[in-house]
PDB file of N, CA and C in Angstrom:
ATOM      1  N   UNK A   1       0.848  -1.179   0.000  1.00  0.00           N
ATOM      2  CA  UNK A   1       0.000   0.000   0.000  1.00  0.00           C
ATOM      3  C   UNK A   1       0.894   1.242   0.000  1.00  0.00           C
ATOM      4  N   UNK A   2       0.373   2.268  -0.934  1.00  0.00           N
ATOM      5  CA  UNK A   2       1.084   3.614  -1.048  1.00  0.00           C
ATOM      6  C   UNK A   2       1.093   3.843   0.394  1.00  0.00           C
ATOM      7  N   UNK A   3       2.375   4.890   0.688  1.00  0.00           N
ATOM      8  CA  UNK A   3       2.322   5.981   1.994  1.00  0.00           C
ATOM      9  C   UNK A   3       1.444   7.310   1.191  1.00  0.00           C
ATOM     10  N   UNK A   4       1.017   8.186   2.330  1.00  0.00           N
ATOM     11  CA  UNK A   4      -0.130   8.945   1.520  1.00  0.00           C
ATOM     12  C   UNK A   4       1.246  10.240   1.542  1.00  0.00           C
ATOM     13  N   UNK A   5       0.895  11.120   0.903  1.00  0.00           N
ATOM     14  CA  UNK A   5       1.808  12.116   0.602  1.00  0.00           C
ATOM     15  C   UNK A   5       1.761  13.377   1.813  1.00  0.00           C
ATOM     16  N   UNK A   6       3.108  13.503   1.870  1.00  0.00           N
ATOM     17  CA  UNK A   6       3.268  14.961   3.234  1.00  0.00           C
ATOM     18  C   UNK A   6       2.278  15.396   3.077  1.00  0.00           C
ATOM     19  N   UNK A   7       1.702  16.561   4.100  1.00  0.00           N
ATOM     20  CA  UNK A   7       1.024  17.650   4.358  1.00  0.00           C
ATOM     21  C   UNK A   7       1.967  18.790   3.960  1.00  0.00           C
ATOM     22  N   UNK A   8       1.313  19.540   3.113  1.00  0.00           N
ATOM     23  CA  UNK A   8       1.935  20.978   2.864  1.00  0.00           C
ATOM     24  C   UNK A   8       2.887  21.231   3.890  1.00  0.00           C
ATOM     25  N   UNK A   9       1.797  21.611   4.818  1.00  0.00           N
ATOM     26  CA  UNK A   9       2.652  22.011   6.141  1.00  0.00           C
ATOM     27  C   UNK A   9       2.026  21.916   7.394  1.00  0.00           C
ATOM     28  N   UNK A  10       2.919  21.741   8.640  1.00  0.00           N
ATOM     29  CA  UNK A  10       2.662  21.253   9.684  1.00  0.00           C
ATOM     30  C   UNK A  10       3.242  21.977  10.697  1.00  0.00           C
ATOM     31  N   UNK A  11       2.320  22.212  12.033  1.00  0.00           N
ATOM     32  CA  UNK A  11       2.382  22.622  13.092  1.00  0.00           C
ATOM     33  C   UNK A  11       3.091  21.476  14.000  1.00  0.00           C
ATOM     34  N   UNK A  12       4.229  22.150  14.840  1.00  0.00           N
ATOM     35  CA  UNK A  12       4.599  21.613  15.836  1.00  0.00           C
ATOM     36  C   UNK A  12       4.158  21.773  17.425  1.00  0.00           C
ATOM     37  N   UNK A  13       3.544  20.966  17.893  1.00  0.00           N
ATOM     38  CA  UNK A  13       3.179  21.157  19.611  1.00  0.00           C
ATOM     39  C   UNK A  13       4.572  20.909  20.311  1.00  0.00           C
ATOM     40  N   UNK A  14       4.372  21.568  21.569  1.00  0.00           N
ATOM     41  CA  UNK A  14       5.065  21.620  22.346  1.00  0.00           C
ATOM     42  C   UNK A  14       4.775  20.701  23.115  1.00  0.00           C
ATOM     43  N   UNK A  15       5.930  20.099  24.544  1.00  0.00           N
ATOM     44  CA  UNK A  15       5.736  19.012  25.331  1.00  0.00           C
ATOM     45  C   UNK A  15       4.655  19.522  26.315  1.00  0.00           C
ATOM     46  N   UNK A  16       3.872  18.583  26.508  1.00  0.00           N
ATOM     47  CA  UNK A  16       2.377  19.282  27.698  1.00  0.00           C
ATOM     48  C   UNK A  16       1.045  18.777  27.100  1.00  0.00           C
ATOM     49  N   UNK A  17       0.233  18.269  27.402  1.00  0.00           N
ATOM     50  CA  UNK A  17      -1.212  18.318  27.222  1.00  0.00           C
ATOM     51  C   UNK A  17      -1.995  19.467  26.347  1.00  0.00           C
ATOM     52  N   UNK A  18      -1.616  20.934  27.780  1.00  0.00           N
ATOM     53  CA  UNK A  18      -2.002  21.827  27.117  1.00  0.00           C
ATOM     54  C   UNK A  18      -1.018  23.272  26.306  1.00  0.00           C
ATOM     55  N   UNK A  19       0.185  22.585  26.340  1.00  0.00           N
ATOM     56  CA  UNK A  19       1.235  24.035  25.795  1.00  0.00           C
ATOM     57  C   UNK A  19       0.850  24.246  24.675  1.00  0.00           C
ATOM     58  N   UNK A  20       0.993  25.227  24.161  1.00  0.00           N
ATOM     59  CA  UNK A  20       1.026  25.462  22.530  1.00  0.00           C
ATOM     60  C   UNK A  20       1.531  25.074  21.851  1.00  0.00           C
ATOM     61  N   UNK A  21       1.541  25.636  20.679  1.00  0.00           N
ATOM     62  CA  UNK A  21       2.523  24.691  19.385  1.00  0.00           C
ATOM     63  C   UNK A  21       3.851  25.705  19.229  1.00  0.00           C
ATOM     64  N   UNK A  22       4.648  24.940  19.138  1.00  0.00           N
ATOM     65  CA  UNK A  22       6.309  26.215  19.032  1.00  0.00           C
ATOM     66  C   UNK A  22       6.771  26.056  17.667  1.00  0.00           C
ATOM     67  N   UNK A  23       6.427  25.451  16.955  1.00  0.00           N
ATOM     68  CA  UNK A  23       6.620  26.085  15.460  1.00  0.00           C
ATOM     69  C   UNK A  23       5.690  25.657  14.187  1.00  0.00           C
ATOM     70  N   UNK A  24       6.022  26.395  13.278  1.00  0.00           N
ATOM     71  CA  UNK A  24       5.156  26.255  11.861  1.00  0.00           C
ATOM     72  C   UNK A  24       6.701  25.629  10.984  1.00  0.00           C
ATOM     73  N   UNK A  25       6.250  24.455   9.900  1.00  0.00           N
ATOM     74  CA  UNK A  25       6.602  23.717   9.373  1.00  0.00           C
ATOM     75  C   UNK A  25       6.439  23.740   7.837  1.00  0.00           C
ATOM     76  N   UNK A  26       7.527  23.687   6.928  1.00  0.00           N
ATOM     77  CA  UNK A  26       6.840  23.242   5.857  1.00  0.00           C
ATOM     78  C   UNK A  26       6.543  21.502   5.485  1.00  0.00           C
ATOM     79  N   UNK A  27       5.845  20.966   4.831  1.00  0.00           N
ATOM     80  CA  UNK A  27       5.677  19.703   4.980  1.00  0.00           C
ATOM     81  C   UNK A  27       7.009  18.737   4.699  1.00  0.00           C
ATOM     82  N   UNK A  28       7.168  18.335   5.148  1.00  0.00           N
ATOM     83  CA  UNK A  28       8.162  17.284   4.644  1.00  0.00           C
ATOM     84  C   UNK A  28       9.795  17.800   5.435  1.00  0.00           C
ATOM     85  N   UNK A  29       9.375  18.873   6.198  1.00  0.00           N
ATOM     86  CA  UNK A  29      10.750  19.150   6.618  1.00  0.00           C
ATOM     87  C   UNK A  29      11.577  18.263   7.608  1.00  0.00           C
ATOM     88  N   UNK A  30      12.877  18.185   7.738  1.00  0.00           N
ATOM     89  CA  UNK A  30      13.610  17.152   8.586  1.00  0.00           C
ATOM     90  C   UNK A  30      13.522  17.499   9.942  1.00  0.00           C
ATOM     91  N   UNK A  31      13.258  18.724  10.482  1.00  0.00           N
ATOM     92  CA  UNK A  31      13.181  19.303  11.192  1.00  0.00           C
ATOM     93  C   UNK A  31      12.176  18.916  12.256  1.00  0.00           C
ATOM     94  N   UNK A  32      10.872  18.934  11.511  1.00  0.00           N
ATOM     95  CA  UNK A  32       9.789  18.628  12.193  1.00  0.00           C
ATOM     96  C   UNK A  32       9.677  17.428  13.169  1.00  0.00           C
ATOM     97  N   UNK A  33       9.329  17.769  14.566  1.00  0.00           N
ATOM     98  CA  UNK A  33       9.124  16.628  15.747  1.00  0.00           C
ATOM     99  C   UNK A  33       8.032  15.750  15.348  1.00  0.00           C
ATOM    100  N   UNK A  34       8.219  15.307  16.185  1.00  0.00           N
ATOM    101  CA  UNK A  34       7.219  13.544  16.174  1.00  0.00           C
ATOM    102  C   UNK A  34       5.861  14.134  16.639  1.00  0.00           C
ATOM    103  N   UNK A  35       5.370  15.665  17.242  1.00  0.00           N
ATOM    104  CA  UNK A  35       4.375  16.419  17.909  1.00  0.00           C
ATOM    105  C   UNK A  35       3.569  17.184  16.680  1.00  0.00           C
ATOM    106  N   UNK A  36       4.695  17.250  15.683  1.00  0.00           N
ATOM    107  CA  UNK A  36       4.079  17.443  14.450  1.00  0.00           C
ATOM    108  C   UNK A  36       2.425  17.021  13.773  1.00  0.00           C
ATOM    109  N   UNK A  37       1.804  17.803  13.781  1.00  0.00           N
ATOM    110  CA  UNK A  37      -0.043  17.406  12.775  1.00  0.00           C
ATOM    111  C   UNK A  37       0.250  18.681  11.268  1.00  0.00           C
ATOM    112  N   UNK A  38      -0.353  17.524  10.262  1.00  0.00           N
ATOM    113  CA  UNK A  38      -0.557  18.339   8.905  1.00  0.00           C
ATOM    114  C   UNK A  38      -1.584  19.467   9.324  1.00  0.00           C
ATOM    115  N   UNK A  39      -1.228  20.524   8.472  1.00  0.00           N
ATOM    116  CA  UNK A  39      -1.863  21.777   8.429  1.00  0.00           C
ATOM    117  C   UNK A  39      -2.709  22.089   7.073  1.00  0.00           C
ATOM    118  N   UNK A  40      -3.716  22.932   7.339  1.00  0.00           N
ATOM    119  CA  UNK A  40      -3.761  23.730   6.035  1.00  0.00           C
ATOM    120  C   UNK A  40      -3.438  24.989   5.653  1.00  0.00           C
ATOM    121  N   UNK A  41      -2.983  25.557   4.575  1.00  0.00           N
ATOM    122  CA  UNK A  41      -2.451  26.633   4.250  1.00  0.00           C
ATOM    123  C   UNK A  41      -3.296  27.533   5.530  1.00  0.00           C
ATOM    124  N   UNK A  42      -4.496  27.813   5.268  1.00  0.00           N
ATOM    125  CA  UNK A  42      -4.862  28.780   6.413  1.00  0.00           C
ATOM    126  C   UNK A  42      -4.732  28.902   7.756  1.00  0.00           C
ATOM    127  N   UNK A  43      -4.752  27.416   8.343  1.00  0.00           N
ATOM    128  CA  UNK A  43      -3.960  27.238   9.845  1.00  0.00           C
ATOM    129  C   UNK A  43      -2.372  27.665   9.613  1.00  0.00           C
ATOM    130  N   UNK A  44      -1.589  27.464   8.845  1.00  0.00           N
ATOM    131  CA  UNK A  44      -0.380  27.786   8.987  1.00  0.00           C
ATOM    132  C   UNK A  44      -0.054  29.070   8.665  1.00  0.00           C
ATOM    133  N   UNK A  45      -0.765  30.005   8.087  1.00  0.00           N
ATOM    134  CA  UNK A  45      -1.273  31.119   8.131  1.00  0.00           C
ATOM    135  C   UNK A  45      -1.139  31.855   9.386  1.00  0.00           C
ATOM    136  N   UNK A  46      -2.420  31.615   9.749  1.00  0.00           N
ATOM    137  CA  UNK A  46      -3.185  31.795  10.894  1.00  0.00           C
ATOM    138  C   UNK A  46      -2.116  31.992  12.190  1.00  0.00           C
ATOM    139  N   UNK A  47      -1.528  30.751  12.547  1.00  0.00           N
ATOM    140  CA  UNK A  47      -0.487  30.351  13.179  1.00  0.00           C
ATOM    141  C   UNK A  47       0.843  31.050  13.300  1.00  0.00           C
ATOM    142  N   UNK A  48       1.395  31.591  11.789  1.00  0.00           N
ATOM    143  CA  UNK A  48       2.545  32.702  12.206  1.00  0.00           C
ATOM    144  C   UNK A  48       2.161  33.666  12.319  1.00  0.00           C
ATOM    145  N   UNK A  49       1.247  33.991  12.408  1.00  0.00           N
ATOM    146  CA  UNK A  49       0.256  35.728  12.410  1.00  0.00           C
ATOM    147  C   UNK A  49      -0.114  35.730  13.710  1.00  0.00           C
ATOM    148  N   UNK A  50      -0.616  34.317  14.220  1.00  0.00           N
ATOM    149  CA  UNK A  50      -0.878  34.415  16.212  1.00  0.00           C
ATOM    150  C   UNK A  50       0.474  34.082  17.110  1.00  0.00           C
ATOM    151  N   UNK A  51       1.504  34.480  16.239  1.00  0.00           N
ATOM    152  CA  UNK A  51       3.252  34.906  17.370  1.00  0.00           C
ATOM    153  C   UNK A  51       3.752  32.998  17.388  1.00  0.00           C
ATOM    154  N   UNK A  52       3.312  32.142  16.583  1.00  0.00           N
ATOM    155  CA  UNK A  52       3.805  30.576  16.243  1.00  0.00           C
ATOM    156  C   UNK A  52       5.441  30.877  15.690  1.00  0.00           C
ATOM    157  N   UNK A  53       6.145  30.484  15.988  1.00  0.00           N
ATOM    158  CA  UNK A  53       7.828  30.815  15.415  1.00  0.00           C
ATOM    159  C   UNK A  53       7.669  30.029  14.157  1.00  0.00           C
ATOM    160  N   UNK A  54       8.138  30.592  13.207  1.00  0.00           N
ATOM    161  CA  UNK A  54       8.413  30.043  11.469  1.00  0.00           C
ATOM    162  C   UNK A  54       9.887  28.850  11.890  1.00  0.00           C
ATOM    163  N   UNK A  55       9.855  27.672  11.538  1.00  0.00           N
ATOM    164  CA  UNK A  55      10.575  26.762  11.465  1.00  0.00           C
ATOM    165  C   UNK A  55      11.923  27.645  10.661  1.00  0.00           C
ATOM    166  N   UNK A  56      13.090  28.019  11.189  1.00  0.00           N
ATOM    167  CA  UNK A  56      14.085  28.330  10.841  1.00  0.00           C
ATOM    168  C   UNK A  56      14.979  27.847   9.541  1.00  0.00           C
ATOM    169  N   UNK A  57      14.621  26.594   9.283  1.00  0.00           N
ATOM    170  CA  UNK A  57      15.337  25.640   8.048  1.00  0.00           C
ATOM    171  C   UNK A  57      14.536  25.747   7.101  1.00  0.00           C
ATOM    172  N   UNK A  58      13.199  25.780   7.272  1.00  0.00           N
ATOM    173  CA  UNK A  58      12.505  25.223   5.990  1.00  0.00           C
ATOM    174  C   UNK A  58      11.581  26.468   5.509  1.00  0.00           C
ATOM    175  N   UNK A  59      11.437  27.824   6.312  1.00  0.00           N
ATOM    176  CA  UNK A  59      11.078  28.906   6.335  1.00  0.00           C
ATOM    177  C   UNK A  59       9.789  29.364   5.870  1.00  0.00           C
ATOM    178  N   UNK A  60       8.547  28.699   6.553  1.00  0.00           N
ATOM    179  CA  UNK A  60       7.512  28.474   5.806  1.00  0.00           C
ATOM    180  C   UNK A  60       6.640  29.924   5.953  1.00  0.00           C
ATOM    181  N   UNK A  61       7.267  30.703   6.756  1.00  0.00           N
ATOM    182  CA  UNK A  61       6.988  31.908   6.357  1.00  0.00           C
ATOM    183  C   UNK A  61       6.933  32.730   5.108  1.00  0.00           C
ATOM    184  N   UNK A  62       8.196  32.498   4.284  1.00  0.00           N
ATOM    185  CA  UNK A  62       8.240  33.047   2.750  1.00  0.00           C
ATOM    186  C   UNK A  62       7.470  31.938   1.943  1.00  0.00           C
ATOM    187  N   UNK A  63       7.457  31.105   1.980  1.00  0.00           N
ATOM    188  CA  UNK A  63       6.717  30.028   1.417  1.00  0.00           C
ATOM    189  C   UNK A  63       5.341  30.637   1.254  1.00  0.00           C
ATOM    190  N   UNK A  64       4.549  31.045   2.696  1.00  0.00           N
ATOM    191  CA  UNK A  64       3.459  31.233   2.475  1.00  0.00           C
ATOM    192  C   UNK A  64       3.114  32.534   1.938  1.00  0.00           C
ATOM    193  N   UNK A  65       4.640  33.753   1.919  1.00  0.00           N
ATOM    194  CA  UNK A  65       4.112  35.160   1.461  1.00  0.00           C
ATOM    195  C   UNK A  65       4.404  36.085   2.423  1.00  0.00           C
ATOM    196  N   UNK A  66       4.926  35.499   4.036  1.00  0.00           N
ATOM    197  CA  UNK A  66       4.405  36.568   4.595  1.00  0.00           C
ATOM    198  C   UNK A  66       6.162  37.652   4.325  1.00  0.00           C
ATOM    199  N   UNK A  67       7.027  36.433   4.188  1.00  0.00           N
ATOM    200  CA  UNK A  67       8.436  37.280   4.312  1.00  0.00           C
ATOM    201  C   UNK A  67       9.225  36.802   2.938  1.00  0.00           C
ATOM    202  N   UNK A  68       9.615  37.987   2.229  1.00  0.00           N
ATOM    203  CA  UNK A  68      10.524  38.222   1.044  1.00  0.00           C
ATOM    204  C   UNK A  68      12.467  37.542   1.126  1.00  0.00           C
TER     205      UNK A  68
END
C-alpha cells in the first residue's frame, strides 16, 4: 500500500497536554518533531500571524508570502 503524501505544512506542539505549538513547518521538513499534525495553508497562516515561530530551516513563512 502507497504511503499517503506529506502535508503541505505542519504545526509543531510543544511538550504538555495543554502548551502550545512552538513552530510552523513546511511539509516534509527534517526538522519537524514527532508532535508534528498536517496543516492547512490557512492554519499555517493563521499560526505565524498568532506569534507561532516560522521553522528556521525550511522557512515556511516566505513560502506562504508573509516574508521576502
Amino acid at each position: 500500500m502507497a504511503r499517503p503524501p506529506d502535508p503541505d505544512w505542519l504545526i509543531e506542539g510543544s511538550i504538555g497536554k495543554d502548551a502550545p505549538p512552538v513552530y510552523v513547518h513546511v511539509g516534509g521538513c527534517h526538522m519537524a518533531g514527532k508532535r508534528s499534525k498536517g496543516a492547512v495553508r490557512d492554519a499555517a497562516l493563521r499560526a505565524l500571524t498568532d506569534g507561532i515561530d516560522a521553522c528556521p530551516h525550511c522557512r515556511p513563512d516566505t513560502q506562504l508570502g508573509l516574508l521576502d
